[in-house]
C-alpha atoms as a PDB file:
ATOM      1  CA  UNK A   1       5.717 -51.901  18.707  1.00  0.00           C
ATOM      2  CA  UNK A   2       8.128 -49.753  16.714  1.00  0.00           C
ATOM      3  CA  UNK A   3       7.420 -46.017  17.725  1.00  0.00           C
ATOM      4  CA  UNK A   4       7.157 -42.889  15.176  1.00  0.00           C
ATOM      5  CA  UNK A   5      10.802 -41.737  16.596  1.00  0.00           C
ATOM      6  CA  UNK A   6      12.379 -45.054  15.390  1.00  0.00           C
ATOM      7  CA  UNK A   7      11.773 -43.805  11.704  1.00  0.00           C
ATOM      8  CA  UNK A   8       9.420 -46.774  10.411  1.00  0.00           C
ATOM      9  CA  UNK A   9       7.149 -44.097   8.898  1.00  0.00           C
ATOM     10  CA  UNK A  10       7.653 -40.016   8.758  1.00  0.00           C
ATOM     11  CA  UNK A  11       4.797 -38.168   7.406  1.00  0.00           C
ATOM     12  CA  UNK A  12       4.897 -35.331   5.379  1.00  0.00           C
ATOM     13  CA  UNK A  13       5.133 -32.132   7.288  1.00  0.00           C
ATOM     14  CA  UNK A  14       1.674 -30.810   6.717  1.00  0.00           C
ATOM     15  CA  UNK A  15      -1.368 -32.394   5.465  1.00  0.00           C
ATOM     16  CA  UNK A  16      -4.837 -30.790   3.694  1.00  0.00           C
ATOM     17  CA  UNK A  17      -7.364 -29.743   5.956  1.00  0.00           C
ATOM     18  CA  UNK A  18      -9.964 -31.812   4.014  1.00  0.00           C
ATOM     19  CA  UNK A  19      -9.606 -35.515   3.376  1.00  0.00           C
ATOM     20  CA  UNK A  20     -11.800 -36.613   0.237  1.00  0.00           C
ATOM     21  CA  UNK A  21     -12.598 -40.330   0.057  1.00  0.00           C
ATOM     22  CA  UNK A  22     -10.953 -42.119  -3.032  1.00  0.00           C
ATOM     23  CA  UNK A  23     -13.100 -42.113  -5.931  1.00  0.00           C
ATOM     24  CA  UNK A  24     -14.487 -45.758  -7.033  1.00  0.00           C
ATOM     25  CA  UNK A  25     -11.907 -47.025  -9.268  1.00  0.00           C
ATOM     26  CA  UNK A  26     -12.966 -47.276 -12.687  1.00  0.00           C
ATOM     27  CA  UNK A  27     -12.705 -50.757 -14.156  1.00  0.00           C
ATOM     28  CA  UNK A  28     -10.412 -50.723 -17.412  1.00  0.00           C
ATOM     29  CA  UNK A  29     -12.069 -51.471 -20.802  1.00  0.00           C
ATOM     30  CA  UNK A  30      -9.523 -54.255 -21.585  1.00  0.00           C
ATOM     31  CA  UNK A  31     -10.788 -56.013 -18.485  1.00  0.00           C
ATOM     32  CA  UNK A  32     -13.617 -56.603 -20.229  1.00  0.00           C
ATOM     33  CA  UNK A  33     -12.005 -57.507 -23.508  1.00  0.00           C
ATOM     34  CA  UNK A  34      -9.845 -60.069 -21.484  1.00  0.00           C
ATOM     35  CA  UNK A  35     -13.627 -61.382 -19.830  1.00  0.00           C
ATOM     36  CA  UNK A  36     -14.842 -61.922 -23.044  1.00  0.00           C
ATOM     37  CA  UNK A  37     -11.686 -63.426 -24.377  1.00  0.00           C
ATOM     38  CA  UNK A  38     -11.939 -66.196 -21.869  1.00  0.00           C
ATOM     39  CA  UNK A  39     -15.305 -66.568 -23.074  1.00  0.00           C
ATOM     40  CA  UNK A  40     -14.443 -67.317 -26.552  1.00  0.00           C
ATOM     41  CA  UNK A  41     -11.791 -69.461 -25.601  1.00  0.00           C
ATOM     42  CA  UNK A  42     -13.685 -71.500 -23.072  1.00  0.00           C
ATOM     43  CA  UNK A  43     -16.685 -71.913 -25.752  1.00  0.00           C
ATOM     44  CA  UNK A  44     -13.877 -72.919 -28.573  1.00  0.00           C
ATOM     45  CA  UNK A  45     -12.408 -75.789 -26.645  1.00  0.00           C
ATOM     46  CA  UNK A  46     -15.729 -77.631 -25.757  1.00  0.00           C
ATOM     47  CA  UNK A  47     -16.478 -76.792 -29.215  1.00  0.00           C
ATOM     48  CA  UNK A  48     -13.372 -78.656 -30.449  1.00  0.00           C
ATOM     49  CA  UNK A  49     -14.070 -81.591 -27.766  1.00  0.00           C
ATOM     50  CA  UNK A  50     -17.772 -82.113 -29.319  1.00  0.00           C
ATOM     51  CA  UNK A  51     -16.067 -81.673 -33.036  1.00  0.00           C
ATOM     52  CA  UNK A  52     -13.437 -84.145 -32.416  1.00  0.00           C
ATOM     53  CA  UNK A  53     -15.313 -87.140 -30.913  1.00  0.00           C
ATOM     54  CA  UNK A  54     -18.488 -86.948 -32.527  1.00  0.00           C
ATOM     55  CA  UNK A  55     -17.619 -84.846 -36.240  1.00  0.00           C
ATOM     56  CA  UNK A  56     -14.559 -86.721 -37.370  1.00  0.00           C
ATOM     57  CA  UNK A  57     -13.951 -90.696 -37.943  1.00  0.00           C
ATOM     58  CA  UNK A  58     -11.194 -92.746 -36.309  1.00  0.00           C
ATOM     59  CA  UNK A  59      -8.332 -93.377 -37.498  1.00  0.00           C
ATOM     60  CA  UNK A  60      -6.650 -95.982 -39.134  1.00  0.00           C
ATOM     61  CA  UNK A  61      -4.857 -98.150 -37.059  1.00  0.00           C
ATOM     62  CA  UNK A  62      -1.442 -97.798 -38.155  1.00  0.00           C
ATOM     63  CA  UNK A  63      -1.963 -94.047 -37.034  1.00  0.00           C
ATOM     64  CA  UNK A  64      -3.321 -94.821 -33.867  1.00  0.00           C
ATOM     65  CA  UNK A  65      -7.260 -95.499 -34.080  1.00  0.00           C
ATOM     66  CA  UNK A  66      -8.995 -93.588 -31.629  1.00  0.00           C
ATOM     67  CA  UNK A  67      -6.101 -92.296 -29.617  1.00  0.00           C
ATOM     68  CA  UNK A  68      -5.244 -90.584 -32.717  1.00  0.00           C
ATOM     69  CA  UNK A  69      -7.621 -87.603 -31.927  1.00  0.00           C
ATOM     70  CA  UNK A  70      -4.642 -87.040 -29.190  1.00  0.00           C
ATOM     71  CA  UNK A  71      -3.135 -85.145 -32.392  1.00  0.00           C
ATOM     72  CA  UNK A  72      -5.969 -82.499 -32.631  1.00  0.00           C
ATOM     73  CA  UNK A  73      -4.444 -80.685 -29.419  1.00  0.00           C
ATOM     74  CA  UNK A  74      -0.753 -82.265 -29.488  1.00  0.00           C
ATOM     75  CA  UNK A  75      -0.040 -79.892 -32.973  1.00  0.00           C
ATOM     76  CA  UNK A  76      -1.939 -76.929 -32.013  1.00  0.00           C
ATOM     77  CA  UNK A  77       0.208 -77.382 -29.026  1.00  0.00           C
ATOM     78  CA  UNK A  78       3.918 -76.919 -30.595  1.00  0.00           C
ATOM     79  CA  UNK A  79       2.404 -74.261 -32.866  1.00  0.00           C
ATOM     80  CA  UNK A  80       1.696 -72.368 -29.546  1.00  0.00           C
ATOM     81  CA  UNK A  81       4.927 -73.416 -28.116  1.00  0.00           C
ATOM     82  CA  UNK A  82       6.354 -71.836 -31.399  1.00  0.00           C
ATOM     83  CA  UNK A  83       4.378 -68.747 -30.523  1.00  0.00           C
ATOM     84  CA  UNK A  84       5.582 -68.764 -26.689  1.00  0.00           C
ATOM     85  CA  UNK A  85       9.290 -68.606 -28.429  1.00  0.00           C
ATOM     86  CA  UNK A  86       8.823 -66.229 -30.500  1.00  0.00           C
ATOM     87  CA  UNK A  87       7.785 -63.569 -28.155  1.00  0.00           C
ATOM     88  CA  UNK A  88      10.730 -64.391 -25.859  1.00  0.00           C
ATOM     89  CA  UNK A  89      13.121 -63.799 -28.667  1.00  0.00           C
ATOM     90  CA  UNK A  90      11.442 -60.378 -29.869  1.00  0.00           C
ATOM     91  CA  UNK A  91      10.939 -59.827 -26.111  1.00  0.00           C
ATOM     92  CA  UNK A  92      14.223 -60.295 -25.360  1.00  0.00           C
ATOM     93  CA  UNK A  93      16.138 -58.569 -28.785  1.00  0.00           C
ATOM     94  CA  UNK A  94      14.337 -55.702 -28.050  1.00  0.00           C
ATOM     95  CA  UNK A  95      15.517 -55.671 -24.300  1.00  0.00           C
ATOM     96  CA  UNK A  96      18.671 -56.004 -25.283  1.00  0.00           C
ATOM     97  CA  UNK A  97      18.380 -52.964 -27.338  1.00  0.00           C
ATOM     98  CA  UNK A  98      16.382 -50.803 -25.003  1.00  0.00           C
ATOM     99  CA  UNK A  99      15.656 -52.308 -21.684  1.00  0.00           C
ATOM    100  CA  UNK A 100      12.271 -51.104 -20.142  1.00  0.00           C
ATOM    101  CA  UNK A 101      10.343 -53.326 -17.778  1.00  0.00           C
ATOM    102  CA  UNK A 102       7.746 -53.993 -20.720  1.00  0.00           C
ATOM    103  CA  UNK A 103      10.033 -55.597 -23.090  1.00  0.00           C
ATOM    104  CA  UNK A 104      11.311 -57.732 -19.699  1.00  0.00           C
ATOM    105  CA  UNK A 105       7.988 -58.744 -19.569  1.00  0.00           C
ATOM    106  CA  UNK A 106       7.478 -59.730 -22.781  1.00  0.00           C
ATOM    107  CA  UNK A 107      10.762 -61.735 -23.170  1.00  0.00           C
ATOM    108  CA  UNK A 108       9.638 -63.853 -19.738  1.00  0.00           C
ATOM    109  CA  UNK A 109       6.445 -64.446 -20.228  1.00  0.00           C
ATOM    110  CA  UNK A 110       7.119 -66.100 -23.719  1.00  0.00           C
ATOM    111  CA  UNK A 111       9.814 -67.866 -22.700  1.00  0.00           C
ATOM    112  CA  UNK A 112       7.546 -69.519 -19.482  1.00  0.00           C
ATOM    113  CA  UNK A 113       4.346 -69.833 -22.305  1.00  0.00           C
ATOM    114  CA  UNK A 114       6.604 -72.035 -24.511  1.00  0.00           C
ATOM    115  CA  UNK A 115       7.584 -74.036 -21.651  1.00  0.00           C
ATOM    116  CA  UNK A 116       3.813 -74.570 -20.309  1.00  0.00           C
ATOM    117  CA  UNK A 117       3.281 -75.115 -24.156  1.00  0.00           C
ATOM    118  CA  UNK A 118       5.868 -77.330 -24.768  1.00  0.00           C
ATOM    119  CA  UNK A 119       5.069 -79.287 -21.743  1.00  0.00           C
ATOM    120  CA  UNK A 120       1.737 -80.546 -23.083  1.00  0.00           C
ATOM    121  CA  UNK A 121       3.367 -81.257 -26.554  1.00  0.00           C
ATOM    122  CA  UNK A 122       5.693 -83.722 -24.251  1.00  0.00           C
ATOM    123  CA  UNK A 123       2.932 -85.059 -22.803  1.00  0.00           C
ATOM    124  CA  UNK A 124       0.750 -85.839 -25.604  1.00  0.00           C
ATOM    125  CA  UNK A 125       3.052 -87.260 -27.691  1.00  0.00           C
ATOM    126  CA  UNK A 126       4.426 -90.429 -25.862  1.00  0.00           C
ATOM    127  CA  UNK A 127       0.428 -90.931 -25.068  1.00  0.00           C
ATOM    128  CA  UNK A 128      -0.054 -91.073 -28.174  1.00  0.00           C
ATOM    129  CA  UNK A 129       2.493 -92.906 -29.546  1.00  0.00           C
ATOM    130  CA  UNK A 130       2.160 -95.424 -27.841  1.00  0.00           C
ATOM    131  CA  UNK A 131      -0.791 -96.442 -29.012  1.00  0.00           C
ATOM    132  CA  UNK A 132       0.653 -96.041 -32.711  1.00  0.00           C
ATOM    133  CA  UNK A 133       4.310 -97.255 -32.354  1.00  0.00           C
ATOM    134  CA  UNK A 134       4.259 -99.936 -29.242  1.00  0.00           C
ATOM    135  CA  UNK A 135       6.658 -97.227 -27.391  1.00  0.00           C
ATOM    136  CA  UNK A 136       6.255 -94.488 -25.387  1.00  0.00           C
ATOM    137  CA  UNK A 137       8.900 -92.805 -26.216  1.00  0.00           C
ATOM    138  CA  UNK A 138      11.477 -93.235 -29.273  1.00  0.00           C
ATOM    139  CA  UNK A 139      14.796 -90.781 -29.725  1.00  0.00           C
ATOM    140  CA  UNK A 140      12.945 -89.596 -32.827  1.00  0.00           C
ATOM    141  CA  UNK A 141      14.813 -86.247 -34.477  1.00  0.00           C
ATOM    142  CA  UNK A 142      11.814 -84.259 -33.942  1.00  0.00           C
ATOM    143  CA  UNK A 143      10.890 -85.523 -30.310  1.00  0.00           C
ATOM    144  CA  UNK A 144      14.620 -84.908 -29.031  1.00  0.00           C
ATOM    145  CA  UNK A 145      15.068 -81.292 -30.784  1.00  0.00           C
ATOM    146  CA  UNK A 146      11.582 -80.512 -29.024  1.00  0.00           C
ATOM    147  CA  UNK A 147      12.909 -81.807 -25.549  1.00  0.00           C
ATOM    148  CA  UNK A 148      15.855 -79.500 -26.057  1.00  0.00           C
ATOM    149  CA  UNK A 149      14.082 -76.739 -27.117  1.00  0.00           C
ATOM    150  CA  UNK A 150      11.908 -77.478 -24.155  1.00  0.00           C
ATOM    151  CA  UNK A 151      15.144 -77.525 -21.147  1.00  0.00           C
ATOM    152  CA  UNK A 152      16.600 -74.505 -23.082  1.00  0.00           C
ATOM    153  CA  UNK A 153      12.852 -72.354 -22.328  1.00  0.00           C
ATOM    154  CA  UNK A 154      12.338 -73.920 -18.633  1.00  0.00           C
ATOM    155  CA  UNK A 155      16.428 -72.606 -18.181  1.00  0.00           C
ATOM    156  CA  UNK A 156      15.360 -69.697 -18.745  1.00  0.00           C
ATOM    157  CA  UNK A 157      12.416 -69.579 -16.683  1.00  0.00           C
ATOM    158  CA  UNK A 158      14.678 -70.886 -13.983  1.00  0.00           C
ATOM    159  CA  UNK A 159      16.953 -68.456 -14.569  1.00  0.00           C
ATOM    160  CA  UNK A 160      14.766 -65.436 -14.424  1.00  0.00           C
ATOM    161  CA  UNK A 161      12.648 -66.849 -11.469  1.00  0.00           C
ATOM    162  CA  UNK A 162      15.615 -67.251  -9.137  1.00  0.00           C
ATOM    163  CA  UNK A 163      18.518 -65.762 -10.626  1.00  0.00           C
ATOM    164  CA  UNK A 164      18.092 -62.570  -9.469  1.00  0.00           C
ATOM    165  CA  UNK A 165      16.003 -59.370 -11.044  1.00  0.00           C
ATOM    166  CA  UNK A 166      19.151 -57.209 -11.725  1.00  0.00           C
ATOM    167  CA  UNK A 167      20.289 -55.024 -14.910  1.00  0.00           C
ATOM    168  CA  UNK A 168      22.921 -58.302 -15.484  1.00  0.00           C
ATOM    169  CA  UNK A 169      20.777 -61.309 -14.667  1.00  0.00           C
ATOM    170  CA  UNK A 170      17.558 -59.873 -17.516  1.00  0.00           C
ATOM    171  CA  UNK A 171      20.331 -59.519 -20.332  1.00  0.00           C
ATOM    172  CA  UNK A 172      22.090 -62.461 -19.423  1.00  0.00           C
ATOM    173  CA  UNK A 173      18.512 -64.213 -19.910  1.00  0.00           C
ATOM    174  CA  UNK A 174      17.352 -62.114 -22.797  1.00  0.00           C
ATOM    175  CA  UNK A 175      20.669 -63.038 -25.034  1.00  0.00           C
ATOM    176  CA  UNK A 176      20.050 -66.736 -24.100  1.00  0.00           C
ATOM    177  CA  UNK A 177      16.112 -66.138 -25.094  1.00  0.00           C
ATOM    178  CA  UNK A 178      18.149 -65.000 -28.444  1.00  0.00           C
ATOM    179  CA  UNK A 179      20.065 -67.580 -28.654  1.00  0.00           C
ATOM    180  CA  UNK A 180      17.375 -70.037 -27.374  1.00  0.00           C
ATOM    181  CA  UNK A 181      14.681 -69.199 -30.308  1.00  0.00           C
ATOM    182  CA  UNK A 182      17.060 -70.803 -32.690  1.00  0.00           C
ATOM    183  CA  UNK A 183      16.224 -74.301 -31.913  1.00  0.00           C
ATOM    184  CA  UNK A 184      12.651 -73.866 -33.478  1.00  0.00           C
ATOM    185  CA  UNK A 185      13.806 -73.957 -36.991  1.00  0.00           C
ATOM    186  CA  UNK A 186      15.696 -76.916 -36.192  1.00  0.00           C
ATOM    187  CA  UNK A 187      12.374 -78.672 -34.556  1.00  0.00           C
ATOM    188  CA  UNK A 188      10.645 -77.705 -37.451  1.00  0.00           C
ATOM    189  CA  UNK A 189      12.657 -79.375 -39.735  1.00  0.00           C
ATOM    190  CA  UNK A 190      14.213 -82.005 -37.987  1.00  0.00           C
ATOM    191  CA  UNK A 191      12.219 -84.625 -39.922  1.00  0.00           C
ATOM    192  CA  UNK A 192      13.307 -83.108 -43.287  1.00  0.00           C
ATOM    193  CA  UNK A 193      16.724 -83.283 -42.771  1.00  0.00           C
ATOM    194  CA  UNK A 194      16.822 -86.683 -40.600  1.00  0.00           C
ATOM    195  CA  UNK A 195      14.051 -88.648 -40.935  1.00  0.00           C
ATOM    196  CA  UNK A 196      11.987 -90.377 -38.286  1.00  0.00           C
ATOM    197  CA  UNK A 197       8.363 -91.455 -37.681  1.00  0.00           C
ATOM    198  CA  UNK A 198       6.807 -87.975 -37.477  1.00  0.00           C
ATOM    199  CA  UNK A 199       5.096 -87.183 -40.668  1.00  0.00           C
ATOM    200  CA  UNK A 200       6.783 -84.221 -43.036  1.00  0.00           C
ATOM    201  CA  UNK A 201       4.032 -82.752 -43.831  1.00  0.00           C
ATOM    202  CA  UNK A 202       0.512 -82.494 -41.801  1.00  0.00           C
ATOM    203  CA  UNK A 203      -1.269 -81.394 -44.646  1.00  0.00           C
ATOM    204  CA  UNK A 204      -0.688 -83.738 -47.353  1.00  0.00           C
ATOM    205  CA  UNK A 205      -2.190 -86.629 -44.844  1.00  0.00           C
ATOM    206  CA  UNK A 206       0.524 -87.099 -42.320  1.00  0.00           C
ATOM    207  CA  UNK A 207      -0.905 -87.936 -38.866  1.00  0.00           C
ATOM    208  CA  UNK A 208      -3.570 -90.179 -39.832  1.00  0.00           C
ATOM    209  CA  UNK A 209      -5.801 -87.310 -42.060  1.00  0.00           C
ATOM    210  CA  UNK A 210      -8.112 -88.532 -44.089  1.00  0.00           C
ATOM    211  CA  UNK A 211     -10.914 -86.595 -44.205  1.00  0.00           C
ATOM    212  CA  UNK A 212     -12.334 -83.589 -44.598  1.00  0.00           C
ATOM    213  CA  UNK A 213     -13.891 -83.304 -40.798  1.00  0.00           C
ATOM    214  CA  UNK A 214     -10.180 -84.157 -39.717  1.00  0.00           C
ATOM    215  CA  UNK A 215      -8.591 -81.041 -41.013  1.00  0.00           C
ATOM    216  CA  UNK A 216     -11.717 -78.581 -39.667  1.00  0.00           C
ATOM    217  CA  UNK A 217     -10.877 -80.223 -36.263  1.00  0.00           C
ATOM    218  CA  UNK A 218      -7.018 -79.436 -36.319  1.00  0.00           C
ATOM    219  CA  UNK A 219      -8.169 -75.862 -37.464  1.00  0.00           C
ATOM    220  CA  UNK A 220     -10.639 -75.580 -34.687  1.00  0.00           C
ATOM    221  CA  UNK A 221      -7.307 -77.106 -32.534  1.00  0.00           C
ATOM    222  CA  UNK A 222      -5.171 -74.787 -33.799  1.00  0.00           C
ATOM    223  CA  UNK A 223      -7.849 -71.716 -33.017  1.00  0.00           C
ATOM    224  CA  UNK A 224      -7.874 -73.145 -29.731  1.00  0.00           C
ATOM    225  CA  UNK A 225      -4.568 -73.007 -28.736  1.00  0.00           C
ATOM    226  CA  UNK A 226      -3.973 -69.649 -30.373  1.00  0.00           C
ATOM    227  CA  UNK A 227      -6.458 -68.352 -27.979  1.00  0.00           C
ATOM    228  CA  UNK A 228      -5.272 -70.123 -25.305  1.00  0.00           C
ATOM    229  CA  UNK A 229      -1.741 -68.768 -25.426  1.00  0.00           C
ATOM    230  CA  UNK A 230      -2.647 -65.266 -25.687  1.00  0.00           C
ATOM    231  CA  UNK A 231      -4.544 -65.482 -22.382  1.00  0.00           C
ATOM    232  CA  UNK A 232      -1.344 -66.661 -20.450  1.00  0.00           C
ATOM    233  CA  UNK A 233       0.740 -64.429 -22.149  1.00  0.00           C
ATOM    234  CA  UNK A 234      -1.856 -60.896 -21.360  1.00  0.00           C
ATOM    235  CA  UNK A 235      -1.890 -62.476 -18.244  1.00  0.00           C
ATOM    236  CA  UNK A 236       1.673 -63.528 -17.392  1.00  0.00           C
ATOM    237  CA  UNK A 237       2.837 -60.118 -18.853  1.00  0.00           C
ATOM    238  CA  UNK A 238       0.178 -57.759 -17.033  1.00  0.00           C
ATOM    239  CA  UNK A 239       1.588 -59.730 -13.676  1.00  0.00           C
ATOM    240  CA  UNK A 240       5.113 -58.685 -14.299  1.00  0.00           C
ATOM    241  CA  UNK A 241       4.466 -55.348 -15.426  1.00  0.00           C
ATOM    242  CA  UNK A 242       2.543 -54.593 -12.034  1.00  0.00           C
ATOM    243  CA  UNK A 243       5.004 -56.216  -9.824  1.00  0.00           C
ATOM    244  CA  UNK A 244       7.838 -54.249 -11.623  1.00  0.00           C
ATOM    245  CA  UNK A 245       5.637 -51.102 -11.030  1.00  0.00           C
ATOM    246  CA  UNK A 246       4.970 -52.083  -7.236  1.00  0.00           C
ATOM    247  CA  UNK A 247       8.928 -52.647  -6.881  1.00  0.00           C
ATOM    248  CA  UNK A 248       9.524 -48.766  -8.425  1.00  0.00           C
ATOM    249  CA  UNK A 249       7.290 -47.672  -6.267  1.00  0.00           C
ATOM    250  CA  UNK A 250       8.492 -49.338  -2.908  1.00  0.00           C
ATOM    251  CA  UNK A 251      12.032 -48.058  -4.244  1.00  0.00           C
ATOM    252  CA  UNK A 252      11.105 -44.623  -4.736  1.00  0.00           C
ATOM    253  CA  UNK A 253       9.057 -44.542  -0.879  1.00  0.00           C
ATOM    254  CA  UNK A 254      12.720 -45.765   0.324  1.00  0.00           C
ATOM    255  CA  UNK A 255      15.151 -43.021  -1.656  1.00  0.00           C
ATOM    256  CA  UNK A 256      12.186 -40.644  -0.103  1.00  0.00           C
ATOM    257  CA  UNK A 257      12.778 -41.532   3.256  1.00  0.00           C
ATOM    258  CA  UNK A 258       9.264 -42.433   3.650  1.00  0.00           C
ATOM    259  CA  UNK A 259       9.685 -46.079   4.476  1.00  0.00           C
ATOM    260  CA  UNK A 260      12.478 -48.086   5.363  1.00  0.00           C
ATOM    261  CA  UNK A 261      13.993 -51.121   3.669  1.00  0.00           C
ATOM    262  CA  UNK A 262      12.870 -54.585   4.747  1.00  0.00           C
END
């Protein structure tokens, strides 16, 4: 066992007289608000479940029939992807023009939320269409922009996970979370500009909408999701934060002398 004289630990030269036991640490307000949040978002999911297989019809066949309702969390899904993108590249612009550990955060956690995000959209699609086109998978414009987008998030996941935390490796990562975010628009209107057999436009009865219960449901989705991705992003960006804080911390107890490095 490593003795005081070796240097593992050197206490400060004199202590109080009086040691007061820690206070009971207070629980933060937004705890609660992030209890309650999970809440709502657990309640709005089971609420969409009910509302989607006993509130709105099937579909026509052509769009799918009853594997159509795949569609209620497959768009909410890339609209949260969206979100997930859009985080990493304010995130990471704003790194880029101050870095601070918060805007880090921000940049990583949406980058990792649009690939989680993007994932399910992935998923959901080729279950889906195969049930509507015969295939599960077709090199559709907006499927393979989407997969792109996808690899170009989960790169920099990757890339931040294991490339190392140093000054270099986060703006190396934030300008490609930059340069990343650009593939949206082209997701977005890859249909417009080159066809395919996604629908143009949701809202004018693309996806096999046809009634009124259909569009409440892929609001309801939409809610859903929303909700959804701001839990994982609190979350994923309250874990960073805290680990950047703990690494400060362990960094300042070695400058001190206090502690030595691992």
């Amino acid at each position: 066992m490593a003795t005081e004289s070796e240097g593992v630990y050197k206490p400060p030269s004199a202590l109080p007289t009086q040691v007061q036991a820690p206070a009971a640490t207070k629980q933060s307000p937004w705890s609660y608000v992030f209890s309650g949040l999970w809440v709502i978002t657990l309640g709005v999911f089971l609420y969409l479940i009910y509302f989607i297989f006993n509130r709105t019809p099937d579909a026509q066949a052509a769009a799918g029939g009853v594997a159509q309702k795949i569609f209620y969390f497959h768009v909410p899904s890339a609209y949260a992807m969206y979100l997930g993108g859009v985080a990493c590249f304010l995130g990471s612009a704003a790194y880029l023009m101050r870095a601070t550990d918060t805007r880090n955060a921000w940049a990583r956690a949406g980058a990792e939320t649009a690939v989680v995000f993007g994932m399910l959209v992935l998923v959901s699609g080729p279950l889906w269409a195969k049930k509507a086109w015969g295939v599960y998978w077709t090199w559709d414009p907006r499927l393979t922009t989407l997969m792109l987008s996808v690899l170009i998030y989960l790169a920099i996941a990757v890339l931040r996970a294991f490339g190392g935390d140093g000054e270099a490796e986060r703006k190396f990562a934030a300008a490609l979370g930059v340069l990343g975010t650009v593939t949206l628009p082209i997701v977005h209107y890859a249909v417009r500009k080159w066809g395919g057999n996604h629908p143009t436009v949701v809202t004018k009865g693309g996806g096999g909408l046809g009634d009124p219960a259909m569009y409440q449901a892929l609001g309801v989705g939409f809610l859903a999701m929303t909700l959804l991705w701001i839990l994982l992003l609190w979350m994923r960006i309250s874990l960073e934060v805290s680990e950047s804080r703990a690494r400060h911390a362990e960094e300042r107890l070695i400058a001190s002398g206090q502690i030595d490095e691992l």
